[in-house]
PDB file of N, CA and C in Angstrom:
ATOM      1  N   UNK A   1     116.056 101.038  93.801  1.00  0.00           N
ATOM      2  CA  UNK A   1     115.389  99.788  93.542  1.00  0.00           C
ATOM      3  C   UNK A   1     114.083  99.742  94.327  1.00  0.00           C
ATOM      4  N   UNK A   2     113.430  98.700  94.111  1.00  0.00           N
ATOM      5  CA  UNK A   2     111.639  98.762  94.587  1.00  0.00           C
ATOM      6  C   UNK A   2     111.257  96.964  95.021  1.00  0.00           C
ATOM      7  N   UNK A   3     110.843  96.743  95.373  1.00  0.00           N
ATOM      8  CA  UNK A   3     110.556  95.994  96.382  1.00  0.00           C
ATOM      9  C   UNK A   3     108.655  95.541  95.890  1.00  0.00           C
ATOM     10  N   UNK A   4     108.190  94.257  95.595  1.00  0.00           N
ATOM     11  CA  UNK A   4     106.738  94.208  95.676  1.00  0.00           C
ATOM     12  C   UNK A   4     106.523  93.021  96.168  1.00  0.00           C
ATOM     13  N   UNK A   5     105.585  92.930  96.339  1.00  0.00           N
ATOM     14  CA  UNK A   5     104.588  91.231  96.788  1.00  0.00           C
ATOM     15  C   UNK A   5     103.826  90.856  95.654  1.00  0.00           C
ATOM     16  N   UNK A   6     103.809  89.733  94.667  1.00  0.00           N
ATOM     17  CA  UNK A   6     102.508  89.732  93.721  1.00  0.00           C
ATOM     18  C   UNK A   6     101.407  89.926  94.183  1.00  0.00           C
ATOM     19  N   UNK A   7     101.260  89.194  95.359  1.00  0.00           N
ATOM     20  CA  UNK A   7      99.628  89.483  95.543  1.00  0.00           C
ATOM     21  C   UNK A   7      98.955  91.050  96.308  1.00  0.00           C
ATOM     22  N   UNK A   8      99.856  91.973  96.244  1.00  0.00           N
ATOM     23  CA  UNK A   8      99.128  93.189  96.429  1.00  0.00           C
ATOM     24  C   UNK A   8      99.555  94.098  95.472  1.00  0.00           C
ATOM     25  N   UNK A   9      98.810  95.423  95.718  1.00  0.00           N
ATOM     26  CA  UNK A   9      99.222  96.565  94.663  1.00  0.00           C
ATOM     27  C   UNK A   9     100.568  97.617  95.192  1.00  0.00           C
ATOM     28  N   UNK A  10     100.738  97.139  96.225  1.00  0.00           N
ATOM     29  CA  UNK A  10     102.040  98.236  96.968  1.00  0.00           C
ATOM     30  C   UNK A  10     103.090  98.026  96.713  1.00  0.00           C
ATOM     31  N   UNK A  11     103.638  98.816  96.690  1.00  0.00           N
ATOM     32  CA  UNK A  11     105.615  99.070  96.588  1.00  0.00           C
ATOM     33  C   UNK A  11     106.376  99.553  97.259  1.00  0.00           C
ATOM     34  N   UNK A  12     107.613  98.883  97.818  1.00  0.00           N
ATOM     35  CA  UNK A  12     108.417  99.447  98.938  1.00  0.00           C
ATOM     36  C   UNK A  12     109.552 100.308  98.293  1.00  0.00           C
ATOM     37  N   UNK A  13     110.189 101.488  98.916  1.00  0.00           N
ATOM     38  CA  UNK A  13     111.342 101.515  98.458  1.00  0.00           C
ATOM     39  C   UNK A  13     112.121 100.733  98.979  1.00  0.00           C
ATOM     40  N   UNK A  14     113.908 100.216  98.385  1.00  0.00           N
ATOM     41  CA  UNK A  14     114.362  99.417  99.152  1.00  0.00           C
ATOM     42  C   UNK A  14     116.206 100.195  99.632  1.00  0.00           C
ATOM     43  N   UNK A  15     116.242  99.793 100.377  1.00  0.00           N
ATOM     44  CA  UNK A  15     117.898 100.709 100.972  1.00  0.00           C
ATOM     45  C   UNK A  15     118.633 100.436 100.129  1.00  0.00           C
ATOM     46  N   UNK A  16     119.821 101.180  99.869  1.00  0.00           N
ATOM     47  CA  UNK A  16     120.990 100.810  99.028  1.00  0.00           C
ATOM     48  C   UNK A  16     121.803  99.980  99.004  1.00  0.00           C
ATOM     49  N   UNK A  17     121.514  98.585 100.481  1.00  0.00           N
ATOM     50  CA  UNK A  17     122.284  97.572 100.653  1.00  0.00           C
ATOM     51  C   UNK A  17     121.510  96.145  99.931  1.00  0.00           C
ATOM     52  N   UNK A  18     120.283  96.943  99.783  1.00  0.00           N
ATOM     53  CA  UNK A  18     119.357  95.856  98.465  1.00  0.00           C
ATOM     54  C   UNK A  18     118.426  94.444 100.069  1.00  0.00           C
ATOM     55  N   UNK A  19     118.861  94.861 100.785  1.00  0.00           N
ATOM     56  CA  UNK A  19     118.497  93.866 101.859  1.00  0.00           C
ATOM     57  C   UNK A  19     116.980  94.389 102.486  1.00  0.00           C
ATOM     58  N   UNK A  20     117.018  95.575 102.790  1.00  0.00           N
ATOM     59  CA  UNK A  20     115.960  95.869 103.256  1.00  0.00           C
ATOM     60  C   UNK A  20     115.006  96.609 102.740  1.00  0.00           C
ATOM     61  N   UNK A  21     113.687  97.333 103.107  1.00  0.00           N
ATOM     62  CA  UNK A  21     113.212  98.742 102.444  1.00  0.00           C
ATOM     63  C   UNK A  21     113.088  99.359 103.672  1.00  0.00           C
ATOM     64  N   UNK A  22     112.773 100.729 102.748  1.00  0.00           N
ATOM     65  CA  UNK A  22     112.640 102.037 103.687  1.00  0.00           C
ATOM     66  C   UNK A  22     111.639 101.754 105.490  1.00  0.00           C
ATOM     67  N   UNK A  23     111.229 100.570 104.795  1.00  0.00           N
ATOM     68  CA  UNK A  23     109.953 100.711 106.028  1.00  0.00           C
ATOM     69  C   UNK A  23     111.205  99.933 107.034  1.00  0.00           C
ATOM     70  N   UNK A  24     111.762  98.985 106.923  1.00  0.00           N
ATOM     71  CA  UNK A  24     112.443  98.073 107.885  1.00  0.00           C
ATOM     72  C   UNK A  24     111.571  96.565 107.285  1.00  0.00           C
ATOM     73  N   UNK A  25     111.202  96.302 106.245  1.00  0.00           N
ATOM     74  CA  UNK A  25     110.737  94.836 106.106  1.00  0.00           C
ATOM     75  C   UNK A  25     112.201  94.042 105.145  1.00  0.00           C
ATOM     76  N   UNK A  26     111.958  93.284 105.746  1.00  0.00           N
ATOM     77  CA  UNK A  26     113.117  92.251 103.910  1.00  0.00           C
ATOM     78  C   UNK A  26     113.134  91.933 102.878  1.00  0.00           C
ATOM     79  N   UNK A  27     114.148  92.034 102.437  1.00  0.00           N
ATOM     80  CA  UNK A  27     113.940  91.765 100.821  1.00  0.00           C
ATOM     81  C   UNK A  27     114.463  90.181 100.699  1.00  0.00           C
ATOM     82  N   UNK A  28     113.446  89.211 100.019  1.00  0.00           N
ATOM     83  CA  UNK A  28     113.708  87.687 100.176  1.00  0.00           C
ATOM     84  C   UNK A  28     114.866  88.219  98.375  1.00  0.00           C
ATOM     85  N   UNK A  29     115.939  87.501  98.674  1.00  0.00           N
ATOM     86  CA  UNK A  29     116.894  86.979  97.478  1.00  0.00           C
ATOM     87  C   UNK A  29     116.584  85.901  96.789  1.00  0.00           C
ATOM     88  N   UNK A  30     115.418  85.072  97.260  1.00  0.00           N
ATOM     89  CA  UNK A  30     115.054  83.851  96.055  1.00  0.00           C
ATOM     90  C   UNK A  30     113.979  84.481  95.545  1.00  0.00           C
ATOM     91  N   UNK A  31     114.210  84.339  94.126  1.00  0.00           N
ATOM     92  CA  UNK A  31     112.862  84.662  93.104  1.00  0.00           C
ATOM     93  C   UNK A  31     112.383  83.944  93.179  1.00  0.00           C
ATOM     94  N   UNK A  32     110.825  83.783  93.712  1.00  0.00           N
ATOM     95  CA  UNK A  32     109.787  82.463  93.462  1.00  0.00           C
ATOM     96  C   UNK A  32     108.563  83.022  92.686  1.00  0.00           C
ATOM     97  N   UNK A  33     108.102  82.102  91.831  1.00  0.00           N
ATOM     98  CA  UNK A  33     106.623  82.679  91.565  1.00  0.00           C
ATOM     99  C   UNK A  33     105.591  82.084  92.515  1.00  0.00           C
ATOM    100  N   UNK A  34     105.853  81.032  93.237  1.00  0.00           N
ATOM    101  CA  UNK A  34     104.704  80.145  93.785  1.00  0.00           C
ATOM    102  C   UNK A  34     104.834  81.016  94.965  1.00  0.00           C
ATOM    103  N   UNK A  35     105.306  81.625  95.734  1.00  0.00           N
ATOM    104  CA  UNK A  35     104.818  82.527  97.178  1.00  0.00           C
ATOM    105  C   UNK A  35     104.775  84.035  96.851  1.00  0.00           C
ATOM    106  N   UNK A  36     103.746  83.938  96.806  1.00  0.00           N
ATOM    107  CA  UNK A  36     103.237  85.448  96.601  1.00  0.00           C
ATOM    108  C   UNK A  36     103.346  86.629  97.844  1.00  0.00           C
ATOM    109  N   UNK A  37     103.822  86.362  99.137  1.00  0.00           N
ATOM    110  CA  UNK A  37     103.894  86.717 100.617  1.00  0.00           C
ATOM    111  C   UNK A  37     105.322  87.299 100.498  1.00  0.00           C
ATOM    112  N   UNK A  38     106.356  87.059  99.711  1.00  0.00           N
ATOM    113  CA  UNK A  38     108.004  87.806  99.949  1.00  0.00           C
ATOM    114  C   UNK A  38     107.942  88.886  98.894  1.00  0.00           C
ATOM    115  N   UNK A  39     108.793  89.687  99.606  1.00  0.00           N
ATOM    116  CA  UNK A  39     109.107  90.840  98.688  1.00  0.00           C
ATOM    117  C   UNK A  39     110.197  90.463  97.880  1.00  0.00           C
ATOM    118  N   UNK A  40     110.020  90.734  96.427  1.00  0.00           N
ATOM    119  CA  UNK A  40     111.143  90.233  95.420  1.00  0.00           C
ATOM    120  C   UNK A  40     111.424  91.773  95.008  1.00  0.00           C
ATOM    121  N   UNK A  41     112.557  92.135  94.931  1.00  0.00           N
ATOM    122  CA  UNK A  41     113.382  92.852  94.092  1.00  0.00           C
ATOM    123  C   UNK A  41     112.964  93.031  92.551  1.00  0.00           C
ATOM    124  N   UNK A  42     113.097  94.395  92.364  1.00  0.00           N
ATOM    125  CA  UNK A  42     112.350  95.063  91.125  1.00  0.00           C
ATOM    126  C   UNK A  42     113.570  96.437  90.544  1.00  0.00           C
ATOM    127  N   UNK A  43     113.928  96.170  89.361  1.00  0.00           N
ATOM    128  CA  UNK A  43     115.047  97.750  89.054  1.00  0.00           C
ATOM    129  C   UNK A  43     113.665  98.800  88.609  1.00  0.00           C
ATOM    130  N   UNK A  44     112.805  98.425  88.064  1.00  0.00           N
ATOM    131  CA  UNK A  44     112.296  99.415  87.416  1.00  0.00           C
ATOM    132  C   UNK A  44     110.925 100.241  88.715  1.00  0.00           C
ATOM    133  N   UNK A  45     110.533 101.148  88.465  1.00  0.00           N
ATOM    134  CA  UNK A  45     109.207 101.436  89.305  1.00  0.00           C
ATOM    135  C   UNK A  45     108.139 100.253  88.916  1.00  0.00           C
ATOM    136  N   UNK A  46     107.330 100.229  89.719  1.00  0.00           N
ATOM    137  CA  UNK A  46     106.059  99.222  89.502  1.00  0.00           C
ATOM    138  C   UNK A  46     104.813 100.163  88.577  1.00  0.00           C
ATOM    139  N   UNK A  47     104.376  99.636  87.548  1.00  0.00           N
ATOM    140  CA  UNK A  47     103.480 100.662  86.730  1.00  0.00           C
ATOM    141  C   UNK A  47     102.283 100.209  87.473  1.00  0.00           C
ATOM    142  N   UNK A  48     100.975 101.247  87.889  1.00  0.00           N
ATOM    143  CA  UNK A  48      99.968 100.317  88.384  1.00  0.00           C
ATOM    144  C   UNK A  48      99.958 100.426  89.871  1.00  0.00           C
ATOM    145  N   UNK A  49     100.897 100.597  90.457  1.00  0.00           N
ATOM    146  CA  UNK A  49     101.084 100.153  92.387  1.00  0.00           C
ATOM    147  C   UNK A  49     101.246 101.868  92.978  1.00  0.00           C
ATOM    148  N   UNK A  50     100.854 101.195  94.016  1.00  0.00           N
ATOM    149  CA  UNK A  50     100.861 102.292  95.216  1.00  0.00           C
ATOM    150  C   UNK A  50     102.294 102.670  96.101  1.00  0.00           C
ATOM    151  N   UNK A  51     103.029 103.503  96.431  1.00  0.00           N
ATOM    152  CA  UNK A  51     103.662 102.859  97.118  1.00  0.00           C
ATOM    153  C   UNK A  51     103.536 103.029  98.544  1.00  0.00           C
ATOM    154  N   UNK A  52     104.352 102.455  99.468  1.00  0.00           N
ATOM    155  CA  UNK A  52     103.955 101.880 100.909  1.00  0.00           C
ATOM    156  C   UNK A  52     103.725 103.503 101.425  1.00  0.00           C
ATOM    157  N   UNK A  53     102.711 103.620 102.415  1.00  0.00           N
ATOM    158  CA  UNK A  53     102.542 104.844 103.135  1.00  0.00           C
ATOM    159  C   UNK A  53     104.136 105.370 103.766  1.00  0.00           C
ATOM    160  N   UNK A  54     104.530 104.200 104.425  1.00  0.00           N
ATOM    161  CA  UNK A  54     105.613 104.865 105.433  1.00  0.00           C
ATOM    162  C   UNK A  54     106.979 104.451 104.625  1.00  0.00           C
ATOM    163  N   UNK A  55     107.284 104.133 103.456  1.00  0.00           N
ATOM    164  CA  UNK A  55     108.399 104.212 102.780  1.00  0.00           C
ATOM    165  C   UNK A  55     108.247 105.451 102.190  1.00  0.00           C
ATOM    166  N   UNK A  56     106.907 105.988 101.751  1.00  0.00           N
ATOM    167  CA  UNK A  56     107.149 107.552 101.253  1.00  0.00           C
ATOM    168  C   UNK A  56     107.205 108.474 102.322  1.00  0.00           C
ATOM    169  N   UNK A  57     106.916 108.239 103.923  1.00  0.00           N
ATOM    170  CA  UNK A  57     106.764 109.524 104.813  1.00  0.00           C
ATOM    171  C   UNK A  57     108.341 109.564 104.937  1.00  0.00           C
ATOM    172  N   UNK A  58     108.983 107.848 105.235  1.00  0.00           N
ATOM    173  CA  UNK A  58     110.439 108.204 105.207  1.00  0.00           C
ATOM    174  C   UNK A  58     111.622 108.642 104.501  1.00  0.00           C
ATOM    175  N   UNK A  59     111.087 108.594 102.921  1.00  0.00           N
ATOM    176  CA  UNK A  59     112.248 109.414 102.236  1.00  0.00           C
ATOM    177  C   UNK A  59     111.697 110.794 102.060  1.00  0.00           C
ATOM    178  N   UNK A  60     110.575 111.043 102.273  1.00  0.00           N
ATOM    179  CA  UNK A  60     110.249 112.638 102.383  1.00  0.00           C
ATOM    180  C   UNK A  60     110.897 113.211 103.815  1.00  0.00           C
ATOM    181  N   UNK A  61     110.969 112.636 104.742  1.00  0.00           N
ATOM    182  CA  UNK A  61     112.009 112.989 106.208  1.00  0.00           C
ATOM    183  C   UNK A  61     113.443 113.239 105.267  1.00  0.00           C
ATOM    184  N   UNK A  62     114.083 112.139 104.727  1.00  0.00           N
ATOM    185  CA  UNK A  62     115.442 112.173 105.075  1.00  0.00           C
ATOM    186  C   UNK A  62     115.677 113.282 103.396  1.00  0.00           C
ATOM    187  N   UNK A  63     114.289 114.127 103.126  1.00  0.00           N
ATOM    188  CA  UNK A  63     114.587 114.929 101.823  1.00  0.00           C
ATOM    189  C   UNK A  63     114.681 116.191 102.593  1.00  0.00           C
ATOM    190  N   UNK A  64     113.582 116.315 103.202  1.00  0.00           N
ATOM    191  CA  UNK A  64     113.633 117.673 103.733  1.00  0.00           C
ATOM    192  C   UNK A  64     114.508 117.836 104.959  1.00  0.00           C
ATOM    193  N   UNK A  65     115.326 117.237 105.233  1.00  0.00           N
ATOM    194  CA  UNK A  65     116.899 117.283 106.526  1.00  0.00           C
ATOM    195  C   UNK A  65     118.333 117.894 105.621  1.00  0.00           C
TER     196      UNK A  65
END
């Protein structure tokens, strides 16, 4: 699962307990459209987005272990 903010272009990965992402930020459980500042939960990849620098350095660590 993937993790975004509307108001930027980045994407987190998020852990398999759906609570957090790779980086250590939170995943808010209320869907809002009016706060653009929480990370909402996403099944699909984000088409368009970047994803976070240090959510990709950390699953490239726990690939190559």
């Amino acid at each position: 699962m993937y993790a975004l903010r509307p108001i930027n272009e980045i994407y987190h990965l998020v852990t398999r307990s759906g609570q957090d992402t790779l980086c250590g930020l939170r995943v808010s459980r209320i869907s809002t459209v009016r706060t653009g500042n929480s990370l909402q939960l996403v099944n699909e990849m984000p088409a368009g987005r970047t994803i976070c620098k240090h959510c990709e350095r950390i699953k490239n660590q726990e690939t190559n272990q």
